[in-house]
Protein backbone atom coordinates (compact mmCIF):
# COMPACT_ATOMS: atom_id res chain seq x y z
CA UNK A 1 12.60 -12.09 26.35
CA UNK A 2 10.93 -8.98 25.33
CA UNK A 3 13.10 -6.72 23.14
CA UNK A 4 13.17 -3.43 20.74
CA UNK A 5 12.68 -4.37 17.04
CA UNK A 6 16.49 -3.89 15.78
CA UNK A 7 16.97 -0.77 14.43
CA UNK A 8 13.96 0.93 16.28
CA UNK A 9 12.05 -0.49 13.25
CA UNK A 10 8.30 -0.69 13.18
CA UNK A 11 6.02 -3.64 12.67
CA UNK A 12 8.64 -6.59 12.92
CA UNK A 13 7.72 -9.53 11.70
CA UNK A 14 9.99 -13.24 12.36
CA UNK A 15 10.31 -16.76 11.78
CA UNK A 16 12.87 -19.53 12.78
CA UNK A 17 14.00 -21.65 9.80
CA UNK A 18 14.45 -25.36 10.26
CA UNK A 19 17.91 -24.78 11.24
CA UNK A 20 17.60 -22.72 14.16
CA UNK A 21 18.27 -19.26 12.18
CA UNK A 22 16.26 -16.68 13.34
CA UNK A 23 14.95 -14.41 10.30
CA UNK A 24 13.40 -11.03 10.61
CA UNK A 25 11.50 -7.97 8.60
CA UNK A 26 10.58 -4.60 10.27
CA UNK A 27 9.42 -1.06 9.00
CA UNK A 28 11.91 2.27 8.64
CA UNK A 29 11.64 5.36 7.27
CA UNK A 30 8.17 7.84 6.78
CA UNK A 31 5.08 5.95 7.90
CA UNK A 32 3.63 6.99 4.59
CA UNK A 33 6.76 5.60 1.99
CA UNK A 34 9.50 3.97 3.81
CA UNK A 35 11.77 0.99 3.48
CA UNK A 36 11.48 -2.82 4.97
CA UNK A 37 14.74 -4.31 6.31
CA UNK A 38 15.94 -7.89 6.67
CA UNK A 39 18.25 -9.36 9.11
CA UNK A 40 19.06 -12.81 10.32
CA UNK A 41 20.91 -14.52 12.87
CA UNK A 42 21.90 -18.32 12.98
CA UNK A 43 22.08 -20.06 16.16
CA UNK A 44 25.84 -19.89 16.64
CA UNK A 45 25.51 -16.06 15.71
CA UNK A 46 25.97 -13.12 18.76
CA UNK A 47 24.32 -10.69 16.73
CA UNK A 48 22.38 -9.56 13.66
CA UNK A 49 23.45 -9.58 10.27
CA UNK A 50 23.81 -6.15 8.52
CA UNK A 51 20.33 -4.82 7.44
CA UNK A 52 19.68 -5.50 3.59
CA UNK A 53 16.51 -3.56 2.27
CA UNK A 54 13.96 -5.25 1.13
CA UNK A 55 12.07 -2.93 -1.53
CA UNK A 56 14.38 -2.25 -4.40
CA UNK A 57 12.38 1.69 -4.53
CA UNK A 58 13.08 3.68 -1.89
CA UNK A 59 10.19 4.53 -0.38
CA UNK A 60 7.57 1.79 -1.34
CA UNK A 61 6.16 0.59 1.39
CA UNK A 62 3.98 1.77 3.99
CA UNK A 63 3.27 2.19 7.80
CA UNK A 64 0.27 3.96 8.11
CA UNK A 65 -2.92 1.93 9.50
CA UNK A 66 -0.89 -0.64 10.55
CA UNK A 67 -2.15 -3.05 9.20
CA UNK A 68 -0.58 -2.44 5.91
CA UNK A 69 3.07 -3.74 7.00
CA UNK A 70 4.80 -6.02 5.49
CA UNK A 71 4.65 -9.85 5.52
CA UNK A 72 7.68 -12.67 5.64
CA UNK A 73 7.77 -15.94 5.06
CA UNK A 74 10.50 -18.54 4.75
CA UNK A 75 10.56 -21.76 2.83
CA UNK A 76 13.45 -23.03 0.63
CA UNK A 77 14.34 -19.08 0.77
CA UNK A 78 12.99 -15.88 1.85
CA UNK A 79 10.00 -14.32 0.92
CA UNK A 80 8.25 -10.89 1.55
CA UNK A 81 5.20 -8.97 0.42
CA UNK A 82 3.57 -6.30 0.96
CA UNK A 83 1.29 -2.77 -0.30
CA UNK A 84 2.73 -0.92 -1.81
CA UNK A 85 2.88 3.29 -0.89
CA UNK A 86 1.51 6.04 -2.64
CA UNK A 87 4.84 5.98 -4.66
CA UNK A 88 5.78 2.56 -5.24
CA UNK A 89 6.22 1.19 -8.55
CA UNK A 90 5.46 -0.86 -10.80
CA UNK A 91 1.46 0.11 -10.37
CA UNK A 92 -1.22 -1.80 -11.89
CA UNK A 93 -4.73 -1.83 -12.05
CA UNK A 94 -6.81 -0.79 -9.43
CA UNK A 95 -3.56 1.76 -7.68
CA UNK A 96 -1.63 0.68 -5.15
CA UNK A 97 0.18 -2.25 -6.10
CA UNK A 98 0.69 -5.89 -3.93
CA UNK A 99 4.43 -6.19 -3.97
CA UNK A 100 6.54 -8.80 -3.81
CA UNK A 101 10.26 -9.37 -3.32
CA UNK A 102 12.45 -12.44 -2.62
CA UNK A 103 16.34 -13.41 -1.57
CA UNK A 104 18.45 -14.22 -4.27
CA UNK A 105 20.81 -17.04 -4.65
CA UNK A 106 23.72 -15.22 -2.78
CA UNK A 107 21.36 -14.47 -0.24
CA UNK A 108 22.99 -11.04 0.01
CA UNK A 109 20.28 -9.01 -1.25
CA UNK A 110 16.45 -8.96 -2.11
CA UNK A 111 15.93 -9.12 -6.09
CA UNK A 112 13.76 -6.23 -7.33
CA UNK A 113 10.32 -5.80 -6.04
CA UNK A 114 6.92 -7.10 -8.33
CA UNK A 115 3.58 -6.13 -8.33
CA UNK A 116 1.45 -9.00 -8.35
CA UNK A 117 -1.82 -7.39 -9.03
CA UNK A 118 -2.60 -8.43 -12.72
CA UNK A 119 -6.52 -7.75 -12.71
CA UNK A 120 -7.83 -7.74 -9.01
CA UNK A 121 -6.78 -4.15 -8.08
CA UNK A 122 -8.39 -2.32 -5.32
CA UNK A 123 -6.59 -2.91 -2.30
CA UNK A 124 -6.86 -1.21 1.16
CA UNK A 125 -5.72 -3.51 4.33
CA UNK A 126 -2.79 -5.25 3.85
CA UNK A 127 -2.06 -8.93 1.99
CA UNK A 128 0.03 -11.53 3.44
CA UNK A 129 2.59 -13.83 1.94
CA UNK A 130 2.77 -17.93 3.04
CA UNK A 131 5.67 -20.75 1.52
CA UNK A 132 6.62 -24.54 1.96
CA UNK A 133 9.99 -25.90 1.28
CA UNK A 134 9.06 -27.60 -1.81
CA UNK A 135 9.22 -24.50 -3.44
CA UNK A 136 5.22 -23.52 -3.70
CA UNK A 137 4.60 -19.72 -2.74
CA UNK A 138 1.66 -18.03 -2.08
CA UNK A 139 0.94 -14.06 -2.12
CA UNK A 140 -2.52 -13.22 -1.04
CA UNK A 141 -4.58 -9.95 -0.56
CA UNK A 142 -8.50 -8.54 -0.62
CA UNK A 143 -9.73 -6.41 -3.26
CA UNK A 144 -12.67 -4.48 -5.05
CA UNK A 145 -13.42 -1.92 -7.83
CA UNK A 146 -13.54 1.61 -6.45
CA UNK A 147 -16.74 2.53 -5.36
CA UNK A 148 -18.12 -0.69 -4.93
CA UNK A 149 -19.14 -2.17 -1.22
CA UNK A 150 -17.57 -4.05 0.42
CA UNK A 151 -20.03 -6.80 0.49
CA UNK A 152 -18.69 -7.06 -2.92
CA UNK A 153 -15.03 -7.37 -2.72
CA UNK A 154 -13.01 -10.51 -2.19
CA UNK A 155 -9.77 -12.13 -1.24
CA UNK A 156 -7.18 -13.72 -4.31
CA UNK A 157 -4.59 -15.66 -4.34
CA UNK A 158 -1.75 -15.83 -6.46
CA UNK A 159 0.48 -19.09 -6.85
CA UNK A 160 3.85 -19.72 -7.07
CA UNK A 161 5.39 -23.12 -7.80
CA UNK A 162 9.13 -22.36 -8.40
CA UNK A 163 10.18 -20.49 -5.49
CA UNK A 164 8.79 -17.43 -6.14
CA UNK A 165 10.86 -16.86 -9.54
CA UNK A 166 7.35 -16.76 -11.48
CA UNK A 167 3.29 -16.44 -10.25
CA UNK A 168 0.07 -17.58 -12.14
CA UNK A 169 -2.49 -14.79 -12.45
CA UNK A 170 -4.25 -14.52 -9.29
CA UNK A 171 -8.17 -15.73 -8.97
CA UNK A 172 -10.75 -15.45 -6.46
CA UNK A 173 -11.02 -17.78 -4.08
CA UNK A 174 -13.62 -16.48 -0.98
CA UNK A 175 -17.18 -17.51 -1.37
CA UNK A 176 -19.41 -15.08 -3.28
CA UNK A 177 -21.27 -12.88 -1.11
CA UNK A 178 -19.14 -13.30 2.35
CA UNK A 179 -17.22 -9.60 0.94
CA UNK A 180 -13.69 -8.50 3.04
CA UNK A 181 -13.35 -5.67 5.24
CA UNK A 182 -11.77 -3.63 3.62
CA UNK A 183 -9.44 -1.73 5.88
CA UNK A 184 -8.78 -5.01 7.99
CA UNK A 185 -5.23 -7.54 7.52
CA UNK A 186 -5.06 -11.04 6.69
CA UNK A 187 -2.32 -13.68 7.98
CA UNK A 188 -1.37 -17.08 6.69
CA UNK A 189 0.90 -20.14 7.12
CA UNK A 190 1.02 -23.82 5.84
CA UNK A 191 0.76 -26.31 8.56
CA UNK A 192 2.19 -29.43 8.69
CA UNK A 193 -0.26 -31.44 6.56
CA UNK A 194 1.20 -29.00 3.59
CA UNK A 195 -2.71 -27.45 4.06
CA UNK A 196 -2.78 -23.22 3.24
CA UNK A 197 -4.21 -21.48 5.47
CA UNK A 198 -5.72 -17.85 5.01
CA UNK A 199 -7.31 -15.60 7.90
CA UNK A 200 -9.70 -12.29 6.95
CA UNK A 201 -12.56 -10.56 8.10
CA UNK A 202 -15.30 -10.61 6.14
CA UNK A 203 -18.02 -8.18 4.92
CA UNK A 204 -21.74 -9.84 4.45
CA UNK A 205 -24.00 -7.74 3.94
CA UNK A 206 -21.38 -4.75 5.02
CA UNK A 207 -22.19 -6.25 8.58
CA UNK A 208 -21.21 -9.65 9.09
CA UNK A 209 -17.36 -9.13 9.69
CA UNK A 210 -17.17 -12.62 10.99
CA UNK A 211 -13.23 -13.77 10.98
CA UNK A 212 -13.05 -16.25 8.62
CA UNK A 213 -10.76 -18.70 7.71
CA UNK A 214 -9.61 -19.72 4.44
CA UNK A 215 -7.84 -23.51 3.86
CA UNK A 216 -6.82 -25.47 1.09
CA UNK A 217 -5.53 -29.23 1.07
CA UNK A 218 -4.49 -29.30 -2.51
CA UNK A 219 -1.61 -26.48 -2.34
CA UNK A 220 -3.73 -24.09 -3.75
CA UNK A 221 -6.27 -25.38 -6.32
CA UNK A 222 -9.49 -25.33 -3.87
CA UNK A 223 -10.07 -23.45 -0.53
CA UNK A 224 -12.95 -24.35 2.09
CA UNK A 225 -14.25 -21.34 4.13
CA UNK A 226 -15.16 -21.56 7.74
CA UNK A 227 -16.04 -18.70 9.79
CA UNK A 228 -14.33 -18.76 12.94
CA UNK A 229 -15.76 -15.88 15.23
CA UNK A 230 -19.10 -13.50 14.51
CA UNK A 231 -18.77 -9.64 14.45
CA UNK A 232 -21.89 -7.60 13.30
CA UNK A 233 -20.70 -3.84 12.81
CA UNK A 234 -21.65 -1.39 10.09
CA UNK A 235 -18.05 -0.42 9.94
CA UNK A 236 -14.48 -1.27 9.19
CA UNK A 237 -12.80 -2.05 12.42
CA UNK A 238 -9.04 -2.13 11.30
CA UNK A 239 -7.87 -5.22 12.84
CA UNK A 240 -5.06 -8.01 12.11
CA UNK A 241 -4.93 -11.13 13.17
CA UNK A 242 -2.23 -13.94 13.23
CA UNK A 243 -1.56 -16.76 12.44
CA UNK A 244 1.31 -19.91 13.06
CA UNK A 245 1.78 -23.58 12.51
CA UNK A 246 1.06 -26.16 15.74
CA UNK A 247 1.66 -29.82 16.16
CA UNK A 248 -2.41 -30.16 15.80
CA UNK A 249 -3.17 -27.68 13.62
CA UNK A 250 -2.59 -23.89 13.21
CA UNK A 251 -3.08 -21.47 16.06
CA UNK A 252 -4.96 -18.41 15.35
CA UNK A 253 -5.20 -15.39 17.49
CA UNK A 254 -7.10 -11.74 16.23
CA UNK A 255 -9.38 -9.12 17.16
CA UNK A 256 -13.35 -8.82 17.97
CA UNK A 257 -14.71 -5.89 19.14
CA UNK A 258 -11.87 -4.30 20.70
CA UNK A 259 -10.96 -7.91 22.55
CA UNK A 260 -7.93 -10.37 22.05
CA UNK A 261 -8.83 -14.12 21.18
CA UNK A 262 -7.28 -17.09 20.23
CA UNK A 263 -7.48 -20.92 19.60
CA UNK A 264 -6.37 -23.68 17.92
CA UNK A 265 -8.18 -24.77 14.45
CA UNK A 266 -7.52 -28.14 12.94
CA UNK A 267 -8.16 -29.18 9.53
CA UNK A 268 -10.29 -25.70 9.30
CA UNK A 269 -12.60 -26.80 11.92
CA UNK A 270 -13.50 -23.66 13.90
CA UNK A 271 -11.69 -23.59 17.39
CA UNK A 272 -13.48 -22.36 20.36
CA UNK A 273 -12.30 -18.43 21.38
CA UNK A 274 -10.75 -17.94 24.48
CA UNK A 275 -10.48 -14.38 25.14
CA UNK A 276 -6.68 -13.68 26.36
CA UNK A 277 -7.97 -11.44 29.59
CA UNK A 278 -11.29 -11.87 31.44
CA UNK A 279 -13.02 -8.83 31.38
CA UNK A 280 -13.30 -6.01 28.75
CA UNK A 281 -11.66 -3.43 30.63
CA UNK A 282 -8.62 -2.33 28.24
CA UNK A 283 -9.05 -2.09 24.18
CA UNK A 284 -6.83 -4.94 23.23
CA UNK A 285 -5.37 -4.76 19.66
CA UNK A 286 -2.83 -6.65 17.09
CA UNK A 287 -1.95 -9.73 18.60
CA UNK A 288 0.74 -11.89 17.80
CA UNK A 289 1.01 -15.62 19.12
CA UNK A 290 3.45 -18.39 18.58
CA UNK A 291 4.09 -22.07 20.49
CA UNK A 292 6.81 -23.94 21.71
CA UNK A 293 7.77 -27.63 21.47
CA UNK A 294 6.59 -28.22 24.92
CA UNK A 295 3.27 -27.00 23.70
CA UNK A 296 2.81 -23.64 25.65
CA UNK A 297 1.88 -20.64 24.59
CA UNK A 298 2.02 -17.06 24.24
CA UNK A 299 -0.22 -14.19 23.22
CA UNK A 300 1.28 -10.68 22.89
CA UNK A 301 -1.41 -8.00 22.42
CA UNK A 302 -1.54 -3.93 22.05
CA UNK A 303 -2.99 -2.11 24.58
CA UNK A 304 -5.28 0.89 24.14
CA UNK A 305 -4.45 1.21 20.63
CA UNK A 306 -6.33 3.68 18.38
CA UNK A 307 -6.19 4.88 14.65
CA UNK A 308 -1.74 5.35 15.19
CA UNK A 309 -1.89 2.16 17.53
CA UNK A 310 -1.17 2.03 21.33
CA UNK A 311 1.30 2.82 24.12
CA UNK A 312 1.55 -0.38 25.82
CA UNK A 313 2.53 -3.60 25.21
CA UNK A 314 0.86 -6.75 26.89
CA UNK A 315 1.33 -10.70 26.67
CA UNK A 316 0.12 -13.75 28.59
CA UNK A 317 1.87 -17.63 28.56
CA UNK A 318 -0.35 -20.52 28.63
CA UNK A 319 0.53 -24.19 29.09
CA UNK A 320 -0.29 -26.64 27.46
CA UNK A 321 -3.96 -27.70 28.86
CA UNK A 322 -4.56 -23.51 27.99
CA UNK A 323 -4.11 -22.21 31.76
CA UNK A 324 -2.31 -18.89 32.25
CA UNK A 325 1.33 -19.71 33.59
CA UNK A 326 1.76 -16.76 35.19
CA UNK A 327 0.35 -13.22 35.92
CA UNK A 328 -0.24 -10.91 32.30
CA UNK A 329 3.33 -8.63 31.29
CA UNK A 330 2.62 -5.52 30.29
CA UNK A 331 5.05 -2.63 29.49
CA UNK A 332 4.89 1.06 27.45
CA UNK A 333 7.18 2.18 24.26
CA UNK A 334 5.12 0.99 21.70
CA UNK A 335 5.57 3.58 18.80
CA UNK A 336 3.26 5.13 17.24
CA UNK A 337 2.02 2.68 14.09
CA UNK A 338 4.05 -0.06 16.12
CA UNK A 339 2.85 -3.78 16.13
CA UNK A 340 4.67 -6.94 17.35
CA UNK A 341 6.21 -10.11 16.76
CA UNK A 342 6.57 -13.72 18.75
CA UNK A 343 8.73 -16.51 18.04
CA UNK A 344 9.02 -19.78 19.98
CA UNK A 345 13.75 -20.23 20.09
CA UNK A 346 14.22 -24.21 19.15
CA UNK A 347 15.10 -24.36 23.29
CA UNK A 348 11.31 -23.90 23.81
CA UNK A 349 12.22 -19.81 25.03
CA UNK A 350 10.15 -17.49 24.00
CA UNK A 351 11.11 -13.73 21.98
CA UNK A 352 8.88 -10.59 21.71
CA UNK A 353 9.77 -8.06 19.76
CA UNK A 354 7.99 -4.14 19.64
C-alpha cells in the first residue's frame, strides 16, 4: 500500500511496536524551522490518532537537505531526535544543537525537547536515534570544529540507560582517521542479539566516503567498524541510508554514486551489494527498506532527486532467496525535500509512505 504521509507531512518516518501499533513522525511547517508530528494507530484502530508535536519550540527543526529530518525510535516508549534549526533552543557548543524529545507517561504529549551536544558540536547531516525495551537509548550524530576537514570529524554517541529520562556525555566512538561526510545521514537500530548498530559515510582522506558500519555487542561500551561499500569522491554527496532489524541480522540499504543498494549484514560482517535496478540509467536516492515475517523484501527509492530531492517515487519486492517478485512501482508527488518510509504490517503487508 503506497500512501501520502498524513497530514501532507514531509520525511515520515515509522515503526510497528510489538503489539501491532503502528507509530509515526513526519515534517510540517517551513523547510528551514518547522515542527515534527506524532501519530499512532493500534491494530484495532480505523484511523490516526490526533497529531501531538514533537518539538516543544515552534519552529526547531528542519527540512532542508533532507537529510536533516528527524529520527524515531520505539522501545519501552517513544523516542525522537533530531537537528535542530537555525532557531532552536537550547544551543550548545559548536551551533546547531542535536535534539532530543521523548513521550511522557500519559503518552499524550512529548516532554520538552534537549540538546544533547555537551562538547562535540559541529554538526551538519543529520543524527539518528536507536532504543531496546530494557530501557537503554541511544542518540547519535557526526561532528567537527568549524573549519576543520572532514577527514577530521567523527561520529558520538550518547547513552541512555533509563529510558531516555537522563544521557551520559557523549564520546567518540569511529576509528581515528576514517572522518564523516559531513553533509551525509546516519541510520541505526538494535537487532535481535541486543547488538547497536550505526550506518555513516565516512571521510578518509576527504575521499574515501566508504559506507561504514558501526556495531556494538556490549550496549554501547565498544563499537567495531566495518566498511560496507567503497566511494572515492572529493566531495560531500548528501546521501542517507537505512537501516532495520532481520531475523539474521540487520538489513541495510543506502546510496553510492547516485545508485540504490542493499544487503543483509550479520554480526557486522559486510553483506554483498545488490544494486536495486540493473543499469545506471535513473539517479536513485534515499532509500528506505523494511522485511516481513515471510522474509521478503522491499526497497523504496527516490528517483531523480537533486539538492530539494526528486519527483518520483520508486520501490521493488524481493523474496526471500533476493529475486524481484514483480516488475519495479514507480509513481510522481514526491515533494520537494520529501523522503520515505516502509514498514512490514504484523500480516506480512507491506506500507509506503511519501
Amino acid at each position: 500500500m503506497v500512501s501520502r504521509t498524513p497530514g501532507n507531512g514531509l520525511q515520515p518516518q515509522a515503526v510497528f511496536d510489538s503489539a501491532g501499533t503502528l507509530h509515526l513522525i513526519y515534517f510540517s511547517g517551513a523547510p528551514e524551522g518547522g515542527d515534527i508530528f506524532y501519530v499512532r494507530r493500534r491494530a484495532d484502530e480505523p484511523a490516526y490518532s490526533s497529531p501531538l508535536r514533537v518539538n516543544s519550540q515552534p519552529g526547531s527543526a528542519i527540512a532542508v537537505g533532507i537529510v536533516r529530518g528527524a529520527h524515531l525510535a520505539v522501545g519501552s516508549r517513544v523516542h525522537v531526535a533530531w537537528n535542530g534549526s537555525s532557531r532552536a533552543e537550547p544551543t550548545g557548543p559548536g551551533g546547531a544543537p542535536m535534539l532530543y524529545a521523548r513521550l511522557d507517561d500519559s503518552g499524550a504529549a512529548f516532554e520538552p525537547q534537549r540538546n544533547l551536544i555537551t562538547w562535540a558540536g559541529g554538526i551538519d547531516g543529520g543524527g539518528t536515534v536507536a532504543a531496546d525495551s530494557s530501557g537503554t537509548v541511544y542518540v547519535a550524530w557526526h561532528a567537527g570544529e568549524s573549519g576543520i576537514d572532514e577527514a577530521h570529524r567523527a561520529v558520538f554517541v550518547a547513552r541512555s540507560t533509563d529510558d531516555g529520562l537522563t544521557f551520559q556525555r557523549e564520546r567518540q566512538v569511529s576509528p581515528e582517521g576514517t572522518g564523516a561526510c559531513s553533509c551525509c545521514g546516519m541510520s541505526s537500530t538494535i537487532d535481535r542479539s541486543a547488538r547497536l548498530n550505526l550506518l555513516y559515510r565516512a571521510a578518509g582522506q576527504n575521499v574515501h566516503r566508504d559506507l561504514t558500519l558501526l556495531w556494538s555487542a556490549d550496549r554501547g561500551e565498544s563499537f567495531t567498524a566495518a566498511p560496507i561499500h567503497g566511494w572515492k569522491i572529493n566531495a560531500c554527496p548528501l546521501t542517507t541510508s537505512a537501516l532495520t532489524t532481520a531475523e539474521e541480522g540487520v538489513l541495510a540499504a543506502w546510496e553510492t554514486e547516485q545508485q540504490v543498494y542493499f544487503a543483509t549484514l550479520i554480526a557486522g560482517q559486510p553483506g554483498l551489494p545488490r544494486p536495486v535496478v540493473q543499469g545506471a540509467a535513473a539517479v536513485r536516492r534515499h532509500p528506505a527498506i523494511a522485511r516481513n515475517s515471510r522474509g521478503e523484501t522491499l526497497v523504496a527509492w527516490t528517483v531523480g532527486a537533486g539538492w530539494k530531492g526528486g519527483s518520483e517515487v520508486a520501490w521493488q519486492e524481493y523474496d526471500p532467496s533476493g529475486k524481484p517478485m514483480s516488475a519495479a512501482g514507480q509513481i510522481g508527488g514526491l515533494s520537494v525535500w520529501g523522503s520515505l518510509a516502509v514498514v512490514a504490517r504484523p500480516d506480512g503487508r507491506f506500507l509506503l509512505w511519501y
